[in-house]
N, C-alpha and C. Protein backbone atom coordinates (compact mmCIF):
# COMPACT_ATOMS: atom_id res chain seq x y z
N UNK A 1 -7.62 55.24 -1.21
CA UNK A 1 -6.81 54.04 -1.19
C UNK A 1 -7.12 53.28 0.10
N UNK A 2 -7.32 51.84 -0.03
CA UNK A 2 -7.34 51.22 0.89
C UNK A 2 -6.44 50.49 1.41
N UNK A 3 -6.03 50.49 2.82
CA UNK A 3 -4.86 49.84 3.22
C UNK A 3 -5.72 49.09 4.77
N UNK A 4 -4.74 47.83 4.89
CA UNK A 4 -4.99 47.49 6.32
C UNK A 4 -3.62 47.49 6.93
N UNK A 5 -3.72 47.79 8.18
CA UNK A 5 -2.57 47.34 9.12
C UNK A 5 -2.01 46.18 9.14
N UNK A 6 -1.10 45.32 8.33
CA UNK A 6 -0.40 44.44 7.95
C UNK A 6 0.54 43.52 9.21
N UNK A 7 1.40 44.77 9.74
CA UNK A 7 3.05 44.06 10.65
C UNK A 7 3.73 45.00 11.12
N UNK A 8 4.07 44.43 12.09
CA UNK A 8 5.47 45.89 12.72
C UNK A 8 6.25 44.38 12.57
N UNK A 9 8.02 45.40 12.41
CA UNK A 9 9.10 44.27 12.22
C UNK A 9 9.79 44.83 12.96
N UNK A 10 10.75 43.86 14.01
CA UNK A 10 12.00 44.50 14.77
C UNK A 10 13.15 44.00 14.25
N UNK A 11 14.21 44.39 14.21
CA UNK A 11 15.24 43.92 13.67
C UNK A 11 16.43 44.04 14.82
N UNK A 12 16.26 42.74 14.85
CA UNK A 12 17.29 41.97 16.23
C UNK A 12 18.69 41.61 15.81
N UNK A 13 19.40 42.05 16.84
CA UNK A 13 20.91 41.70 17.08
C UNK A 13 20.94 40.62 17.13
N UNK A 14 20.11 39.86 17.73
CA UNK A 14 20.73 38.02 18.43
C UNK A 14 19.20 37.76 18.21
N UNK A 15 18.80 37.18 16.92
CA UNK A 15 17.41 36.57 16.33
C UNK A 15 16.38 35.65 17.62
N UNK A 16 17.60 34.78 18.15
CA UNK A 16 17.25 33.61 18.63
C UNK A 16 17.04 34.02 20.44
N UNK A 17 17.51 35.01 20.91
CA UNK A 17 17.47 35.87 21.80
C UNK A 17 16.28 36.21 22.16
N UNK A 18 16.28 37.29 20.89
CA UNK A 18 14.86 37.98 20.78
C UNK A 18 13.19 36.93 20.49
N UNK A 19 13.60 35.95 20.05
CA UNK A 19 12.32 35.40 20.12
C UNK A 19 12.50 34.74 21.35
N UNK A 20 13.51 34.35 21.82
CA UNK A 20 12.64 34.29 23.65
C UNK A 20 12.49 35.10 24.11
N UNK A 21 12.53 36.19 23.88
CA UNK A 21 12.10 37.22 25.04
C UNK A 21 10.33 37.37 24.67
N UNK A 22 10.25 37.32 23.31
CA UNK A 22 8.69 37.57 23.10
C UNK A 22 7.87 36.29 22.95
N UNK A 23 8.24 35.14 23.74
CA UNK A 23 7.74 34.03 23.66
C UNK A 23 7.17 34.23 25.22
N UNK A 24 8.36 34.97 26.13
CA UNK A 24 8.20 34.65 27.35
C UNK A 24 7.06 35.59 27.28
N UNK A 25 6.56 36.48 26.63
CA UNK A 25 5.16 37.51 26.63
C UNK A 25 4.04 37.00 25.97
N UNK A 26 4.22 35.59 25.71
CA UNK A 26 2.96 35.05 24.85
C UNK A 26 3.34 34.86 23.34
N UNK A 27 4.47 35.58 22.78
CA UNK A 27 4.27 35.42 21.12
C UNK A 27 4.73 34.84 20.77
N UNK A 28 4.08 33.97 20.07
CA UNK A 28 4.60 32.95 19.47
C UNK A 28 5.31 32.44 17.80
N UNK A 29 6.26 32.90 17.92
CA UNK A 29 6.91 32.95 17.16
C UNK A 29 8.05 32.03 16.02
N UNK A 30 7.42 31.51 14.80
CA UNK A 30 7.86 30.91 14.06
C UNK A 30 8.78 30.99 12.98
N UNK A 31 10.22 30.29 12.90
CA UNK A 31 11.34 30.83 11.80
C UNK A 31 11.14 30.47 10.66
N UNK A 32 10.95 31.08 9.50
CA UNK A 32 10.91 30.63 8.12
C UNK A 32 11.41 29.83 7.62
N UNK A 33 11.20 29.13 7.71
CA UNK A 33 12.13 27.57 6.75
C UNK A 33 13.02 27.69 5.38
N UNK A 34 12.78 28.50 5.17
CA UNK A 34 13.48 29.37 3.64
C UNK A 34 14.13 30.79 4.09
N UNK A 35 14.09 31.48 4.79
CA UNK A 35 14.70 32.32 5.23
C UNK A 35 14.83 32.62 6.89
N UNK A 36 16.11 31.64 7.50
CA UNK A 36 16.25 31.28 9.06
C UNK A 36 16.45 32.96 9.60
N UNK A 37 16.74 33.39 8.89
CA UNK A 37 16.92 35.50 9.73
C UNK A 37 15.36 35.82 9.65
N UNK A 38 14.67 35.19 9.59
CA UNK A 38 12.91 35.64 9.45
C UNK A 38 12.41 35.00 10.41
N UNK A 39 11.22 35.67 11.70
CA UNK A 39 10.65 34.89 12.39
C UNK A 39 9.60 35.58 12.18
N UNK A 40 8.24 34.78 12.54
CA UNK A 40 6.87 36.01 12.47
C UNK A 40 5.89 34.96 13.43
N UNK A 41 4.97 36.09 14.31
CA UNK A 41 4.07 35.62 14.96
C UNK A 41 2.87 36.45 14.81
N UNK A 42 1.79 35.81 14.68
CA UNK A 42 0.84 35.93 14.13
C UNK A 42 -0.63 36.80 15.48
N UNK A 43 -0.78 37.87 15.43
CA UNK A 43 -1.69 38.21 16.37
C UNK A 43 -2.74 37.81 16.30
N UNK A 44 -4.15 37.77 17.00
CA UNK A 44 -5.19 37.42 16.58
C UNK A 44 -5.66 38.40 15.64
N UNK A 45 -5.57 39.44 15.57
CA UNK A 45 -5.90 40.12 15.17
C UNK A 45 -5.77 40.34 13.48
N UNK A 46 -4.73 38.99 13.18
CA UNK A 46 -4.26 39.15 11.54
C UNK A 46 -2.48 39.87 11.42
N UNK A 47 -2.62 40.96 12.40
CA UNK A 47 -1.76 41.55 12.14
C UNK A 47 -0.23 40.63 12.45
N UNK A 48 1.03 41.07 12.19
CA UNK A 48 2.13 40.01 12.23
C UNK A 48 3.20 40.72 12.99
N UNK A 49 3.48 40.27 13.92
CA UNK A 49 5.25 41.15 14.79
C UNK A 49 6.17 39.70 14.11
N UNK A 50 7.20 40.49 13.26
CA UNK A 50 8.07 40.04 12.95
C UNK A 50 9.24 40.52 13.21
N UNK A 51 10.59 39.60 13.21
CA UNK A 51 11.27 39.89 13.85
C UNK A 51 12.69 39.38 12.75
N UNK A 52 13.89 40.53 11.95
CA UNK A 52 14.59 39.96 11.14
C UNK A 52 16.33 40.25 11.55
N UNK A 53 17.02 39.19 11.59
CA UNK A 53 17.90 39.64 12.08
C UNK A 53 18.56 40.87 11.35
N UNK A 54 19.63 40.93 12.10
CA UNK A 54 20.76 42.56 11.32
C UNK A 54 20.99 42.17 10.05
N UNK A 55 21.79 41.07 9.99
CA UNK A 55 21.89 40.49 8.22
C UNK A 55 21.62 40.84 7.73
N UNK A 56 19.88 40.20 7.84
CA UNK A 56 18.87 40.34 6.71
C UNK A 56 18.94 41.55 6.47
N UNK A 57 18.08 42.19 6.89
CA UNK A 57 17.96 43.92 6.95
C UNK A 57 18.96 44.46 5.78
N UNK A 58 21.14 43.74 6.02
CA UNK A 58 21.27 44.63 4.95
C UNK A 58 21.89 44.17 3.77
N UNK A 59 20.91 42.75 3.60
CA UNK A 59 21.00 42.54 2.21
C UNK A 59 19.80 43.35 1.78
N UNK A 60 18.99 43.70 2.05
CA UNK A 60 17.93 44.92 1.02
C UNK A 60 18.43 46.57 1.28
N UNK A 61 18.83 46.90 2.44
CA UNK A 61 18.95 48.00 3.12
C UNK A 61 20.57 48.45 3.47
N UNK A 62 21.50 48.40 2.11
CA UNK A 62 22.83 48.38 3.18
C UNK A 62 23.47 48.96 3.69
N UNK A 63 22.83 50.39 3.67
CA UNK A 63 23.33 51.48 4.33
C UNK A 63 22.82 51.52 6.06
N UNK A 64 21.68 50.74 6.23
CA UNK A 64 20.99 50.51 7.66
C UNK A 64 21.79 50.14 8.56
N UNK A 65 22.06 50.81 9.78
CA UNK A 65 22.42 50.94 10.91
C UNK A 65 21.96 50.84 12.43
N UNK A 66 22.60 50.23 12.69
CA UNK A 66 20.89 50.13 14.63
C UNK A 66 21.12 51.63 15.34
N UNK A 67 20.15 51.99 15.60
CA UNK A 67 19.42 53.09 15.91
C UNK A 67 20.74 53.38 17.59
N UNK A 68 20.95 54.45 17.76
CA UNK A 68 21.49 54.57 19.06
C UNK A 68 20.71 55.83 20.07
N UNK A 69 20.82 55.66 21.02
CA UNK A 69 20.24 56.58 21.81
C UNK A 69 18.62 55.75 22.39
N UNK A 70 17.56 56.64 22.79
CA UNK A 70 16.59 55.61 23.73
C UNK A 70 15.84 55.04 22.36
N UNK A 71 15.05 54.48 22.72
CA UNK A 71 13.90 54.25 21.48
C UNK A 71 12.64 54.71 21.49
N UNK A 72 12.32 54.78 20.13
CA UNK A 72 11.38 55.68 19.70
C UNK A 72 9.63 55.18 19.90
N UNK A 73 10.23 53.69 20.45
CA UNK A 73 8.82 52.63 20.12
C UNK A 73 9.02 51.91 21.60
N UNK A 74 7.59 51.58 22.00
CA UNK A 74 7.41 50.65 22.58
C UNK A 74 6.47 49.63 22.49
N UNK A 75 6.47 48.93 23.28
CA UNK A 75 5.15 47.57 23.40
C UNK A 75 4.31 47.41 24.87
N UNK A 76 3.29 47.37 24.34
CA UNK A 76 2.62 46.59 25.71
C UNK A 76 1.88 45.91 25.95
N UNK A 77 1.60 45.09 26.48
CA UNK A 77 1.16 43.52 26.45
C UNK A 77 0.35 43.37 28.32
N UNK A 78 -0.87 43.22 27.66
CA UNK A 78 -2.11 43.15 29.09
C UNK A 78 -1.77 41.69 29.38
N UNK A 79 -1.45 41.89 30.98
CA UNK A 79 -1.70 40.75 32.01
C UNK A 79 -2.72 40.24 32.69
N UNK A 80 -3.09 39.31 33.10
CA UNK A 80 -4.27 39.26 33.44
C UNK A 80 -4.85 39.81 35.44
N UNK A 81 -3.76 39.65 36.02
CA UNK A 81 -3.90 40.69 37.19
C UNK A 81 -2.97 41.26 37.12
N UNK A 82 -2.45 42.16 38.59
CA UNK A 82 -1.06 43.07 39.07
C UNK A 82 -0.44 41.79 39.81
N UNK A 83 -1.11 40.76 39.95
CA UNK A 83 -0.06 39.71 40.40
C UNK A 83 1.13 38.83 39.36
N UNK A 84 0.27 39.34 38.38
CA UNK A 84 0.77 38.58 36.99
C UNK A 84 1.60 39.45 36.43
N UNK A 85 1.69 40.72 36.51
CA UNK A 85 2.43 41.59 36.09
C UNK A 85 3.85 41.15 36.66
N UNK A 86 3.65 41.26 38.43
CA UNK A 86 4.81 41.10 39.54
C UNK A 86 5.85 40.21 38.79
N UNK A 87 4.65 38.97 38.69
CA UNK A 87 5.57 37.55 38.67
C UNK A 87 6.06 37.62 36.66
N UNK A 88 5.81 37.85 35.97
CA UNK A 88 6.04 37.74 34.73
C UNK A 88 7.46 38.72 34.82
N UNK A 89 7.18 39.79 35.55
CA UNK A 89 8.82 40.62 35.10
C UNK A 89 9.56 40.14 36.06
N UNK A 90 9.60 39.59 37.22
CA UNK A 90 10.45 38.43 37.30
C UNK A 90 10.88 37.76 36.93
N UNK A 91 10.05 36.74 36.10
CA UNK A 91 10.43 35.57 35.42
C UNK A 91 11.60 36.64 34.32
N UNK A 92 10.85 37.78 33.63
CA UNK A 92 12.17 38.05 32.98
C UNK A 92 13.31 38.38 33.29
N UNK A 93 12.84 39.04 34.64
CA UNK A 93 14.64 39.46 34.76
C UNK A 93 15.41 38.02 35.37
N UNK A 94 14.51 37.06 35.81
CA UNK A 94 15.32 35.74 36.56
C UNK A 94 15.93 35.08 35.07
N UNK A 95 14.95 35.78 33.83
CA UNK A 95 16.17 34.84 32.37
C UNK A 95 16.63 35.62 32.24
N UNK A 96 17.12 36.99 32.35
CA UNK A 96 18.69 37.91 31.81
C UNK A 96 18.09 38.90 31.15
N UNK A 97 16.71 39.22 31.19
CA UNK A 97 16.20 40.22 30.23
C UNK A 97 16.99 41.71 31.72
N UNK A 98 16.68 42.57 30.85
CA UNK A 98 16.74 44.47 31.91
C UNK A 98 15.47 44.35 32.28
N UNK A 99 15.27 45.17 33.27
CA UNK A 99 14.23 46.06 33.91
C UNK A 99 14.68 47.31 34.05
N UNK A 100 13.70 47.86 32.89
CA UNK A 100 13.89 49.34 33.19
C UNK A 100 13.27 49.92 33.67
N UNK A 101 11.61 49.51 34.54
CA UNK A 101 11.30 49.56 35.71
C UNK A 101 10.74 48.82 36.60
N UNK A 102 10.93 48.79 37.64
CA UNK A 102 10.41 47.55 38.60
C UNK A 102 8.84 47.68 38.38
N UNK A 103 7.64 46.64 38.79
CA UNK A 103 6.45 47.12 39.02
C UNK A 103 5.95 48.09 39.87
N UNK A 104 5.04 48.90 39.37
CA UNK A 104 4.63 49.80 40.28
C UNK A 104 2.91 49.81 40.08
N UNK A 105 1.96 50.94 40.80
CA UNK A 105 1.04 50.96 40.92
C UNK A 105 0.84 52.57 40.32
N UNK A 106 0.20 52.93 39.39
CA UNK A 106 -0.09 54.09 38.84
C UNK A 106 -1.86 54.81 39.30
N UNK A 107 -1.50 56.06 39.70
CA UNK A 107 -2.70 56.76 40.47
C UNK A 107 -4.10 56.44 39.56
N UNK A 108 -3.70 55.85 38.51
CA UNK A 108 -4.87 56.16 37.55
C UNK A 108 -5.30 54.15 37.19
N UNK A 109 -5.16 53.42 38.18
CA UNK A 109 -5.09 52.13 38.49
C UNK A 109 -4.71 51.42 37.78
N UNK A 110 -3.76 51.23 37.24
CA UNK A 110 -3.52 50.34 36.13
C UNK A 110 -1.57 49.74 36.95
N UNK A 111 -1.47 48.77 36.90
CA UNK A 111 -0.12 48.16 37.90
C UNK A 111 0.98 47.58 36.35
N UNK A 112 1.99 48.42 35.88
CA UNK A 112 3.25 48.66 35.38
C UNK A 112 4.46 47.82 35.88
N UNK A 113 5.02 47.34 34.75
CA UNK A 113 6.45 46.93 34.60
C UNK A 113 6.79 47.05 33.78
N UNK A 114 8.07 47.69 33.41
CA UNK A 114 8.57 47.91 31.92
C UNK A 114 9.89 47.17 31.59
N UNK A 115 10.27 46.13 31.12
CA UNK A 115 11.18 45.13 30.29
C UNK A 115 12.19 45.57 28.95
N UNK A 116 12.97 45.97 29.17
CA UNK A 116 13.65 46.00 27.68
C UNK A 116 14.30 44.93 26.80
N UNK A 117 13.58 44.55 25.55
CA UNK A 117 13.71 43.56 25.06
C UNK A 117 15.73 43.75 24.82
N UNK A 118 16.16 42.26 23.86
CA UNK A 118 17.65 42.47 23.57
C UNK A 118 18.41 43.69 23.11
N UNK A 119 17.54 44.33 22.34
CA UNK A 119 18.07 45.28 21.76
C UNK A 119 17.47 47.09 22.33
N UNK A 120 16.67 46.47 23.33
CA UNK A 120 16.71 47.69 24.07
C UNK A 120 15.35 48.42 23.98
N UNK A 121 14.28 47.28 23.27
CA UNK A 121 13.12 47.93 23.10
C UNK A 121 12.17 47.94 24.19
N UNK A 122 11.14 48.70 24.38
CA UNK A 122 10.59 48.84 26.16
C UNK A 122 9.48 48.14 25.64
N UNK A 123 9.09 47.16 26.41
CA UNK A 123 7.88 46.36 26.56
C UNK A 123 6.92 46.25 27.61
N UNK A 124 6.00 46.92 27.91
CA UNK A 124 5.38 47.37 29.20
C UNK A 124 4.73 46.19 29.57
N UNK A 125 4.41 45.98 30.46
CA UNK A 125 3.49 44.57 31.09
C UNK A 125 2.43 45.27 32.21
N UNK A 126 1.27 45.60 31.90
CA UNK A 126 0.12 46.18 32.27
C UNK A 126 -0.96 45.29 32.88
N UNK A 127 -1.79 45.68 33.97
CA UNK A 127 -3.22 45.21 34.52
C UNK A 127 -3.57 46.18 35.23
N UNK A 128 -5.02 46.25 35.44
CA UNK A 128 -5.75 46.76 35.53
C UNK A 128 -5.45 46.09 37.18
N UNK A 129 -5.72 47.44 38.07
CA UNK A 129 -5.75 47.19 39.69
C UNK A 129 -6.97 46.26 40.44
């Protein structure tokens, strides 16, 4: 059987929230004109991060519940230096996003910040030293 890698979907508390937070990381993200709980941004790659609010989710799903405890998933998204790292998780925490860790410098050269989107998902912000 042949399959391709299609989409990851997050399913956001506050729709309109969550697509700024992944706008402020580059993604660009568009609401369905026919279904406003639907946003999707398009990678180069083909593949799609979409993003549906709670609603949606349980008109198909209505037993679905948001996940409690840490999460199981993360993201990470290459910067183009460790200066860009600095200043980008700034900019998030200066709009209201968490830092769940400040930047740092890892022995194995690569310069870290980790962001938790609205609902608590970890979004790493990476460059190369």
């Amino acid at each position: 059987m042949d399959t391709n890698f299609a989409a990851i979907n997050i399913v956001a508390s506050d729709l309109a929230r969550s697509i700024a937070f992944y706008r402020l990381l580059g993604l660009d993200f568009v609401i369905d004109a026919d279904h406003p709980t639907h946003a999707s941004a398009e990678l180069p790659n083909g593949v799609h991060v979409m993003l549906d609010a709670q609603e949606a989710v349980m008109q198909f799903a209505p037993t679905w519940s948001p996940p409690t405890g840490s999460s199981r998933v993360a993201f990470a998204f290459d910067a183009p230096s460790a200066e860009a790292v600095d200043a980008l998780h700034a900019a998030l925490v200066n709009a209201g996003y968490e830092s769940m860790r400040k930047p740092w410098s890892a022995e194995w050269g690569i310069r870290y910040a980790t962001i938790l989107d609205p609902d608590g998902v970890p979004a790493d912000i990476q460059a190369s030293l």
